[in-house]
Protein backbone atom coordinates (compact mmCIF):
# COMPACT_ATOMS: atom_id res chain seq x y z
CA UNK A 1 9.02 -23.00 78.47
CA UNK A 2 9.77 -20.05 80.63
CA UNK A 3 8.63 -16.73 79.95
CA UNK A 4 11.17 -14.33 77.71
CA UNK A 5 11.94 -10.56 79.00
CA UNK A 6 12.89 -7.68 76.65
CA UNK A 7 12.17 -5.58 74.07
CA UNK A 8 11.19 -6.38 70.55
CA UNK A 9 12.67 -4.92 67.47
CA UNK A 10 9.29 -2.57 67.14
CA UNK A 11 9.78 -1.32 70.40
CA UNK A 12 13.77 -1.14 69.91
CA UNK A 13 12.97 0.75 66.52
CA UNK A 14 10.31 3.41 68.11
CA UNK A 15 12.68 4.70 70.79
CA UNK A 16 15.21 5.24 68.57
CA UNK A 17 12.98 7.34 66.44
CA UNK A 18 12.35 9.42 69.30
CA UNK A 19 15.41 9.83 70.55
CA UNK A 20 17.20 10.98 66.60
CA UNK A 21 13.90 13.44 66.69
CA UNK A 22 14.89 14.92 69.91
CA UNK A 23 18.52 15.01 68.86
CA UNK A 24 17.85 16.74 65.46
CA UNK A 25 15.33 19.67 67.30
CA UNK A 26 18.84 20.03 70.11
CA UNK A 27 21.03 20.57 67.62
CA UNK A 28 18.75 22.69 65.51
CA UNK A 29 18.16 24.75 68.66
CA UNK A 30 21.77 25.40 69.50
CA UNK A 31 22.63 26.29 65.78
CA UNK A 32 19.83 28.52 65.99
CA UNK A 33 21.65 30.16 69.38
CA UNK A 34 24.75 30.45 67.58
CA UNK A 35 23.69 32.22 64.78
CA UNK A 36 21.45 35.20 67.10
CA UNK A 37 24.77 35.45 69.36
CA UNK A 38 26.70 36.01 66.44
CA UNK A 39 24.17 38.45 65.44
CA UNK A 40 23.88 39.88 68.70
CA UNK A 41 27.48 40.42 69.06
CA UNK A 42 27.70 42.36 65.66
CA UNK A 43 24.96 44.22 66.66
CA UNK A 44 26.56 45.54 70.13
CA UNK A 45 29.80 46.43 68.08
CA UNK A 46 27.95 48.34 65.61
CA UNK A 47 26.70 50.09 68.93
CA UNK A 48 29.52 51.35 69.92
CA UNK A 49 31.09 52.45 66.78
CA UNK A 50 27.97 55.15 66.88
CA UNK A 51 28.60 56.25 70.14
CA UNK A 52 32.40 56.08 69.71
CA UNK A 53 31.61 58.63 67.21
CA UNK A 54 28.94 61.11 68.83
CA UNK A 55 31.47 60.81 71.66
CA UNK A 56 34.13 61.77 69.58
CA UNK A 57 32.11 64.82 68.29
CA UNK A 58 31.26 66.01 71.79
CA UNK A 59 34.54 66.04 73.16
CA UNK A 60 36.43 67.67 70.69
CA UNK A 61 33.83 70.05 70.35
CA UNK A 62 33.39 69.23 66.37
CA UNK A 63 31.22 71.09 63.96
CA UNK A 64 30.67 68.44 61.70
CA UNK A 65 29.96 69.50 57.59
CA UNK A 66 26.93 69.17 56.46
CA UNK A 67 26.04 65.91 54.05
CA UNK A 68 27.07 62.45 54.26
CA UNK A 69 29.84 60.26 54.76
CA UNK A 70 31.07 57.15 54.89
CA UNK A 71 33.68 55.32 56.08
CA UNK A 72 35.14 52.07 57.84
CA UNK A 73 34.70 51.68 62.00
CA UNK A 74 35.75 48.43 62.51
CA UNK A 75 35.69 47.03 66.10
CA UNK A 76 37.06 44.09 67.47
CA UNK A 77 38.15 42.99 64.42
CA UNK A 78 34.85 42.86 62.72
CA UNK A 79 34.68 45.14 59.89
CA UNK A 80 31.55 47.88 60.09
CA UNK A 81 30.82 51.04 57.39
CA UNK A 82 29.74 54.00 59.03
CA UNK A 83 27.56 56.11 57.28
CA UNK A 84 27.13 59.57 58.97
CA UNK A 85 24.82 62.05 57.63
CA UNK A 86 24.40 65.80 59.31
CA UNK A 87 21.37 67.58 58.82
CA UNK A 88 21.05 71.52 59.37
CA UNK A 89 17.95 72.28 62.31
CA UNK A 90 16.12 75.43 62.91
CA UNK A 91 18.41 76.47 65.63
CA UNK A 92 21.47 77.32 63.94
CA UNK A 93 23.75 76.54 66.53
CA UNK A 94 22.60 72.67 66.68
CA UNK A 95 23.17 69.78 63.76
CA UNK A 96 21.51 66.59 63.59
CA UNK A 97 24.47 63.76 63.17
CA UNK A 98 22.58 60.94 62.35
CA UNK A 99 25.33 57.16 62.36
CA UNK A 100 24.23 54.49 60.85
CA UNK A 101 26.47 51.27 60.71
CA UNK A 102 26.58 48.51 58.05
CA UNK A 103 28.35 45.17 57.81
CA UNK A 104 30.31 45.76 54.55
CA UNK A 105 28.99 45.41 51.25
CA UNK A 106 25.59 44.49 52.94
CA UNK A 107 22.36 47.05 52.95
CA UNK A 108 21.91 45.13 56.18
CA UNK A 109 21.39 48.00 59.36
CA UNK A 110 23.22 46.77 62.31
CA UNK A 111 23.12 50.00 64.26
CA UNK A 112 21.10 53.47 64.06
CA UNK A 113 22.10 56.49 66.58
CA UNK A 114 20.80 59.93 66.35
CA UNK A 115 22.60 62.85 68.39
CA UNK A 116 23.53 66.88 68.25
CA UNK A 117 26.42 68.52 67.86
CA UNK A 118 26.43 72.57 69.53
CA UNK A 119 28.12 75.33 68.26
CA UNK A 120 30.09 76.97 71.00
CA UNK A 121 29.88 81.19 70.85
């Protein structure tokens, strides 16, 4: 009776295992990867809605009111809330803008930029 070559059903079985295992953890990983580019995305958007808006103070030479606001700063079609609050300083002739930027109807900080706005004399 000659010899027989191949795998049994045990060995068949255990590689199998190990190769659904490996599977599972690759697509975990890349759902993982998709989610913090998503996030990372939002994040640089958020980014640039802040410095749209310091920018936007400096140029046109703004003397923003003192308090808070809020309102929308969307960006490539993902919709952000701005919330801007200006704070008096010792020097009277600077104000602390402070932008923070939220995804809407979230508590959830995406962004946080601090600048000054000058008074011209």
């Amino acid at each position: 009776m000659a010899s027989q070559r191949g795998f049994t059903l045990v060995e068949v079985l255990v590689a199998m295992t190990i190769a659904a295992i490996a599977l599972m953890t690759a697509m975990r990983a890349t759902g993982s990867l998709a989610v913090n580019s998503a996030e990372l995305r939002d994040r640089a958007l958020a980014q640039w809605s802040a410095e749209n808006r310091l920018a936007q103070i400096r140029i046109a030479g703004e003397w923003p009111m003192l308090g808070r606001r809020e309102y929308d700063c969307s960006q490539a079609g993902v919709a952000l809330v701005c919330r801007e609050q200006v704070f008096q300083t010792p020097n009277p002739l600077f104000r602390r803008v402070e932008i923070a930027v939220f995804a809407p109807d979230s508590n959830h900080r995406l962004s946080r930029l601090v600048g000054f706005s000058t008074r011209q004399q």
